[in-house]
N, C-alpha and C. Protein backbone atom coordinates (compact mmCIF):
# COMPACT_ATOMS: atom_id res chain seq x y z
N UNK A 1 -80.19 -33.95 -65.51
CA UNK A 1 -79.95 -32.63 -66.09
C UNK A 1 -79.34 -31.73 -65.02
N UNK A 2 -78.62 -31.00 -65.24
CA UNK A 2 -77.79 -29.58 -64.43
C UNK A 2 -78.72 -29.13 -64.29
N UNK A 3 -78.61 -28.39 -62.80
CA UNK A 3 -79.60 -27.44 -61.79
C UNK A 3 -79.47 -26.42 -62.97
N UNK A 4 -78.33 -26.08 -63.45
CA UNK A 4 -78.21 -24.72 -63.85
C UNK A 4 -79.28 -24.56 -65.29
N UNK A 5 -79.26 -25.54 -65.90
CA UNK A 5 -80.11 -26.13 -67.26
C UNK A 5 -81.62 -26.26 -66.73
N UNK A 6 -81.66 -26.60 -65.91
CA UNK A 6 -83.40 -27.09 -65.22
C UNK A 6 -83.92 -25.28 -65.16
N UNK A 7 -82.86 -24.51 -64.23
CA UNK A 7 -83.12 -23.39 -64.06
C UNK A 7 -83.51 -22.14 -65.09
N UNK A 8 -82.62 -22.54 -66.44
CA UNK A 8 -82.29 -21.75 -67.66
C UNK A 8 -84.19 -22.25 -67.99
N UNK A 9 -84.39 -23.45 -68.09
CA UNK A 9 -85.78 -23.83 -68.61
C UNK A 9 -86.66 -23.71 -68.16
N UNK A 10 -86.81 -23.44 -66.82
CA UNK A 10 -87.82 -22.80 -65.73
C UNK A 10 -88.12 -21.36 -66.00
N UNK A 11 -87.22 -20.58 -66.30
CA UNK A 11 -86.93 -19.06 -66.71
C UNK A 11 -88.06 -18.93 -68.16
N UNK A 12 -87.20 -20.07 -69.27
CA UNK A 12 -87.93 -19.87 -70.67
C UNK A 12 -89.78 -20.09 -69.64
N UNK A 13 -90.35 -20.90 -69.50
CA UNK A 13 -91.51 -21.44 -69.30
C UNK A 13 -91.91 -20.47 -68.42
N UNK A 14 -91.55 -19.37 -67.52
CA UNK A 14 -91.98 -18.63 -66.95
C UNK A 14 -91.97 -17.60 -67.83
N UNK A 15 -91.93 -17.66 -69.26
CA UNK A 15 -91.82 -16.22 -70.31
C UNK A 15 -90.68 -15.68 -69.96
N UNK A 16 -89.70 -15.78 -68.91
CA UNK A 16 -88.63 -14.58 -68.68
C UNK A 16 -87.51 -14.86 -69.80
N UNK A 17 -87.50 -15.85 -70.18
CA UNK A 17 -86.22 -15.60 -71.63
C UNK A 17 -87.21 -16.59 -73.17
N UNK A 18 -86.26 -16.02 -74.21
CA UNK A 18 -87.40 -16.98 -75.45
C UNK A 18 -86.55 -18.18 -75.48
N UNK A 19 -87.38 -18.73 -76.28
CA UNK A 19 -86.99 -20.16 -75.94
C UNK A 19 -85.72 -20.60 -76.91
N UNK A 20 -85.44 -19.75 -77.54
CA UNK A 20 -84.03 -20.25 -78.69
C UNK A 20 -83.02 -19.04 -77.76
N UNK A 21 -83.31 -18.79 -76.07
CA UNK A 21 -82.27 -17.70 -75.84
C UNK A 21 -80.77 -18.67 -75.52
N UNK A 22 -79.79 -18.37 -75.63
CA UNK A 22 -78.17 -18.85 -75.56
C UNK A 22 -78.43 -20.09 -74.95
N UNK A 23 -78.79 -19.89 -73.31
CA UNK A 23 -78.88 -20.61 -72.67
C UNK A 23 -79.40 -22.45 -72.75
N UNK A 24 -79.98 -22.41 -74.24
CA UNK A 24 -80.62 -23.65 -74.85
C UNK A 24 -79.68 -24.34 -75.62
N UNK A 25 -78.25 -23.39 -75.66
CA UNK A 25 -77.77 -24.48 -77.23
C UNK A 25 -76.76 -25.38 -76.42
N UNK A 26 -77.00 -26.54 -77.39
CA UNK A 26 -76.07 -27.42 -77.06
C UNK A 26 -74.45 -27.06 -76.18
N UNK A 27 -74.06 -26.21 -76.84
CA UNK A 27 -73.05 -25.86 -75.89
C UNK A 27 -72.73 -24.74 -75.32
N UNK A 28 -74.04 -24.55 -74.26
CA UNK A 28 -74.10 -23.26 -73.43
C UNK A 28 -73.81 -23.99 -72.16
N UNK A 29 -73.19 -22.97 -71.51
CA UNK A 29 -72.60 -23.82 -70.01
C UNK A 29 -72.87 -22.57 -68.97
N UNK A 30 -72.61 -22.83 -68.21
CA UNK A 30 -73.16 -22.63 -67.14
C UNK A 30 -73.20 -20.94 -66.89
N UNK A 31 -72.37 -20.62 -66.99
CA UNK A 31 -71.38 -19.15 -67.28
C UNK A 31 -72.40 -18.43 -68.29
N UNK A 32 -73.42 -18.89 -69.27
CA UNK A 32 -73.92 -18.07 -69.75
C UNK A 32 -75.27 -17.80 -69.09
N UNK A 33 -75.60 -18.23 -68.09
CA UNK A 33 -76.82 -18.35 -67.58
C UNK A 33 -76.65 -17.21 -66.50
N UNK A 34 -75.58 -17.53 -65.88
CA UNK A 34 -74.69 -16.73 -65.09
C UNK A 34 -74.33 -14.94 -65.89
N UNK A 35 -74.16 -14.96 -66.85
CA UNK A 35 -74.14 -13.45 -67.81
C UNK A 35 -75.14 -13.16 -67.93
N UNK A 36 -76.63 -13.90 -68.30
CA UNK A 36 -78.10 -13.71 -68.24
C UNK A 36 -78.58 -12.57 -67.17
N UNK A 37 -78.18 -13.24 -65.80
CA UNK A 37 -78.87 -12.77 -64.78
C UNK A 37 -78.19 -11.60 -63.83
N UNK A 38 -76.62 -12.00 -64.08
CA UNK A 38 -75.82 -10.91 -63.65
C UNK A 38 -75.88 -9.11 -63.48
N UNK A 39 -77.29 -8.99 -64.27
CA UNK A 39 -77.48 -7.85 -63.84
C UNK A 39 -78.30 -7.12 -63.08
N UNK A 40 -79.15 -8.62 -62.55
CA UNK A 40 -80.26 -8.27 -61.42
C UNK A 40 -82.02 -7.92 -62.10
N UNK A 41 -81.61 -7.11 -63.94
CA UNK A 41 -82.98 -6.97 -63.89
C UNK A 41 -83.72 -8.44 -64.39
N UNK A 42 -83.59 -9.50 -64.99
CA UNK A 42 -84.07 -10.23 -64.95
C UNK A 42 -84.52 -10.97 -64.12
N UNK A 43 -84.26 -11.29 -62.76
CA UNK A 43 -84.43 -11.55 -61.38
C UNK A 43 -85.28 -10.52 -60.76
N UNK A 44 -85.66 -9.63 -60.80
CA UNK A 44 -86.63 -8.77 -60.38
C UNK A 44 -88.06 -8.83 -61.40
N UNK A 45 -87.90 -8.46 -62.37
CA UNK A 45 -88.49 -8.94 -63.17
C UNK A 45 -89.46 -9.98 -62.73
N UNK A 46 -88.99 -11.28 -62.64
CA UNK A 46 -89.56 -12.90 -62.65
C UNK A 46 -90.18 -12.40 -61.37
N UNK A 47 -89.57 -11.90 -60.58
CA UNK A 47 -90.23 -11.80 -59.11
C UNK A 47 -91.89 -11.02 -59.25
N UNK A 48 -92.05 -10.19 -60.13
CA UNK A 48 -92.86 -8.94 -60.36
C UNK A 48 -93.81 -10.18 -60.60
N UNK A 49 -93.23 -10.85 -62.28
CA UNK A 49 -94.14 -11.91 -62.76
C UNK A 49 -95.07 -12.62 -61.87
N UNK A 50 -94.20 -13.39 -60.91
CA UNK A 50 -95.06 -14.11 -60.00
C UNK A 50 -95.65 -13.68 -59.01
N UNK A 51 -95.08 -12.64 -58.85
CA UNK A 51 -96.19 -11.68 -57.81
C UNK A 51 -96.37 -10.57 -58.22
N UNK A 52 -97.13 -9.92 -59.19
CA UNK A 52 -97.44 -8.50 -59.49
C UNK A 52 -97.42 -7.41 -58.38
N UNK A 53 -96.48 -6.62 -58.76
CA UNK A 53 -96.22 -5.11 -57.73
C UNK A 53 -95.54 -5.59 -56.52
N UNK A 54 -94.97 -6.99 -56.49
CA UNK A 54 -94.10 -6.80 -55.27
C UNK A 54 -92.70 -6.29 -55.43
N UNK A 55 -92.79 -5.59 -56.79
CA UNK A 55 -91.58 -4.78 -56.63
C UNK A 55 -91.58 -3.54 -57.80
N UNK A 56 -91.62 -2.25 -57.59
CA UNK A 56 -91.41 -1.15 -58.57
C UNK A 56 -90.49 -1.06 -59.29
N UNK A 57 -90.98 -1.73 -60.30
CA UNK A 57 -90.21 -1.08 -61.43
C UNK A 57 -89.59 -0.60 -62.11
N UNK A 58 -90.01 0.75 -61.57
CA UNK A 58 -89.24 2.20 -61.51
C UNK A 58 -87.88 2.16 -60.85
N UNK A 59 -88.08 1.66 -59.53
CA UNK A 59 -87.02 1.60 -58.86
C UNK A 59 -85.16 0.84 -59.72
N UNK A 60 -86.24 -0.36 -60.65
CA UNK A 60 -85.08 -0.98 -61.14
C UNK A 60 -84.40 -0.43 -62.11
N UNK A 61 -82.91 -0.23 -62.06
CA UNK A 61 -82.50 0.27 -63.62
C UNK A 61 -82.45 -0.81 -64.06
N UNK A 62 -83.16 -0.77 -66.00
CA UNK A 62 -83.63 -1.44 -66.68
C UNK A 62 -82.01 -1.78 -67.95
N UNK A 63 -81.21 -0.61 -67.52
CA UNK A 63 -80.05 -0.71 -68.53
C UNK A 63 -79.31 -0.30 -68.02
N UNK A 64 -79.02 -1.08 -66.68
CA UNK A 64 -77.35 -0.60 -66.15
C UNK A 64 -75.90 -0.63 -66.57
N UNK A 65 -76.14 -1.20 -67.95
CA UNK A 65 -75.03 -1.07 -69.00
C UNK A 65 -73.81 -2.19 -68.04
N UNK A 66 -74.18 -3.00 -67.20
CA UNK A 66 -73.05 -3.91 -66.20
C UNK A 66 -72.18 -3.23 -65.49
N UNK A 67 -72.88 -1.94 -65.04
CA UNK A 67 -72.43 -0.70 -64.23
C UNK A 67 -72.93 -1.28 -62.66
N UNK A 68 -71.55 -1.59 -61.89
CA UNK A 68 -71.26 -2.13 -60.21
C UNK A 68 -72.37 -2.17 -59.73
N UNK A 69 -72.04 -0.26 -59.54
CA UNK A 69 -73.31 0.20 -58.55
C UNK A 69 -74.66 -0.55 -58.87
N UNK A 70 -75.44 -0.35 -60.00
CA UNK A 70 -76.93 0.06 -60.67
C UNK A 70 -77.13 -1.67 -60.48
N UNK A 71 -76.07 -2.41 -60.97
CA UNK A 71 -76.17 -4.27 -61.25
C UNK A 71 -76.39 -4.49 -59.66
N UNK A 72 -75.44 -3.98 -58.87
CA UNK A 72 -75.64 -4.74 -57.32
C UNK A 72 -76.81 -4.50 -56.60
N UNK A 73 -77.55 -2.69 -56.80
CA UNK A 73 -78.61 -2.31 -55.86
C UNK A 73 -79.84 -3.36 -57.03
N UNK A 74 -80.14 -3.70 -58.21
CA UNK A 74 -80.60 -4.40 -58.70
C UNK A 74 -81.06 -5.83 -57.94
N UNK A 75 -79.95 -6.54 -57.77
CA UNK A 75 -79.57 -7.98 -56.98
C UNK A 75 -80.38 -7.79 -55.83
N UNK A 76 -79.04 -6.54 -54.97
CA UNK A 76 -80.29 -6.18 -53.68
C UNK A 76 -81.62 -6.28 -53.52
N UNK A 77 -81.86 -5.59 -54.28
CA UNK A 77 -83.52 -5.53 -54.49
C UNK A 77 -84.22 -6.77 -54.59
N UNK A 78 -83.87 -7.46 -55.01
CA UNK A 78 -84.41 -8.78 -55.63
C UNK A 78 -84.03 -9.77 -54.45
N UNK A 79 -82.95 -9.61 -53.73
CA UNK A 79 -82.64 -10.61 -52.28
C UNK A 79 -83.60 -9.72 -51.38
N UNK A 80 -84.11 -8.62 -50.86
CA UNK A 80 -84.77 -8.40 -50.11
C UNK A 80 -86.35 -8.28 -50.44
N UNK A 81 -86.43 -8.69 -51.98
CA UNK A 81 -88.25 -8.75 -51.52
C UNK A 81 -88.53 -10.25 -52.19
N UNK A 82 -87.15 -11.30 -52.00
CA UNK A 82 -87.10 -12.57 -51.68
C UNK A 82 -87.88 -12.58 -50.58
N UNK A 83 -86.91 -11.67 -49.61
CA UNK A 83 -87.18 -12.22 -47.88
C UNK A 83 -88.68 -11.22 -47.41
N UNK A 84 -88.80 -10.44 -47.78
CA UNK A 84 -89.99 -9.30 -47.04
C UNK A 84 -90.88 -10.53 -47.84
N UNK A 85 -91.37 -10.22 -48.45
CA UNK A 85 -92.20 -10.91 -50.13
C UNK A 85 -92.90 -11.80 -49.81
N UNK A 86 -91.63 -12.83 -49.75
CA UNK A 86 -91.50 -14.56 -50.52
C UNK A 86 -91.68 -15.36 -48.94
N UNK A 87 -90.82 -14.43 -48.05
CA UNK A 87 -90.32 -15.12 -46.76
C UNK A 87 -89.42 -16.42 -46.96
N UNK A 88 -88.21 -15.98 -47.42
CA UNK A 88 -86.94 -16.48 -47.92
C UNK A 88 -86.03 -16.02 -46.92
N UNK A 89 -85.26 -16.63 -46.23
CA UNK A 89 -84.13 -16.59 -45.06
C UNK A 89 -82.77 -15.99 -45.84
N UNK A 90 -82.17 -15.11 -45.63
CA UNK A 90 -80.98 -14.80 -46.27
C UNK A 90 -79.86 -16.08 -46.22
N UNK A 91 -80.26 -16.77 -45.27
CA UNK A 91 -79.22 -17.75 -45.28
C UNK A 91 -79.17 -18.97 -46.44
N UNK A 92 -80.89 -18.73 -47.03
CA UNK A 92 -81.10 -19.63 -48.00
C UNK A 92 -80.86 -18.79 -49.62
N UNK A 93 -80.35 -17.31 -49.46
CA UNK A 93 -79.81 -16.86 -50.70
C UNK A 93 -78.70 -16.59 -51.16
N UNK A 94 -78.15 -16.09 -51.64
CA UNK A 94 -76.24 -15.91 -52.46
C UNK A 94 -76.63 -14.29 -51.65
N UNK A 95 -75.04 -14.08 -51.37
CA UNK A 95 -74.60 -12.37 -51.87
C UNK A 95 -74.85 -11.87 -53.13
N UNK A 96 -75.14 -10.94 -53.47
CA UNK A 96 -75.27 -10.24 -54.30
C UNK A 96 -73.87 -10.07 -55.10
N UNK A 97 -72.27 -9.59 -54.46
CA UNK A 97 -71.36 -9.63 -55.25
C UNK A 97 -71.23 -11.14 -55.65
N UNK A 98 -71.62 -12.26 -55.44
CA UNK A 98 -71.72 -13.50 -55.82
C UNK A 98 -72.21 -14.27 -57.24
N UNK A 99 -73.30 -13.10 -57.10
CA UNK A 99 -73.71 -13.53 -58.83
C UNK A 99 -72.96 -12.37 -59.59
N UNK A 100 -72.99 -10.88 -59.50
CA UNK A 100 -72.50 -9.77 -59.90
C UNK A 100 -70.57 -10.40 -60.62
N UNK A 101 -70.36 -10.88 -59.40
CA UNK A 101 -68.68 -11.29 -59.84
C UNK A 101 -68.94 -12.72 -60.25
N UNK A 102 -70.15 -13.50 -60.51
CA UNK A 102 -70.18 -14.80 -61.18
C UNK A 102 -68.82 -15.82 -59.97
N UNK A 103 -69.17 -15.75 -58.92
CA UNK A 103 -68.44 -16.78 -57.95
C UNK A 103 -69.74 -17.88 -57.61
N UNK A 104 -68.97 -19.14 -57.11
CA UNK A 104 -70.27 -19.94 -56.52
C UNK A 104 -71.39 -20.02 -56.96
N UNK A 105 -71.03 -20.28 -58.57
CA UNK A 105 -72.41 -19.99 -58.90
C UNK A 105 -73.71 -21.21 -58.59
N UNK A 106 -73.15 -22.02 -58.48
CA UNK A 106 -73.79 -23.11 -57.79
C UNK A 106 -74.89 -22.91 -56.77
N UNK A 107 -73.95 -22.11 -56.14
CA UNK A 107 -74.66 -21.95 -54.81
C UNK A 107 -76.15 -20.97 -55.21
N UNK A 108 -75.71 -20.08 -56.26
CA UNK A 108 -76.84 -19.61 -56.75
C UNK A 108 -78.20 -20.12 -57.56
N UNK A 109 -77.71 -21.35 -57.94
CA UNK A 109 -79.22 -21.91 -58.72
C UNK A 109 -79.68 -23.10 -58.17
């Protein structure tokens, strides 16, 4: 199975998407998994999940409408309380314009 598919199903089973979300149908590819997360709050989110309060909430915009700014400090957020948090090496995460502009996405899941 594709990292990117293992990943989409890791997400459902962690509650962060339902289980009939895009990402399940037969011909969802990779790119939609990639539109999923592209805006950072779902990735903060999951982070909260598995660790309650390691990240405010508040702080995240919840409807950045795929607005640059609001999507990237989103990402941000979510790569630095990877590393404060999780103790995750930046070298072991993507840039932020990386998922935001959907490049390498590979490298991201």
């Amino acid at each position: 199975m594709e990292y990117w598919r293992q990943c989409a199903l890791w997400l459902i089973n962690c509650k962060m998407l339902p289980p009939d979300h895009r990402v399940t149908w037969e011909s969802a590819q990779v790119f939609d998994l990639a539109q999923t997360l592209r805006d950072g709050v779902l990735l903060c989110q999951l982070l909260n999940n598995l660790r309650p309060q390691s990240i405010n909430l508040k702080e995240i915009n919840l409807r950045p409408q795929m607005s640059q700014f609001l999507c990237l400090k989103n990402i941000r957020t979510f790569l630095a309380v990877c590393c404060e948090t999780f103790g995750m090496k930046k070298t072991e995460l993507f840039e932020a314009f990386d998922l935001f502009d959907v490049r390498d996405f590979g490298k991201l899941s």
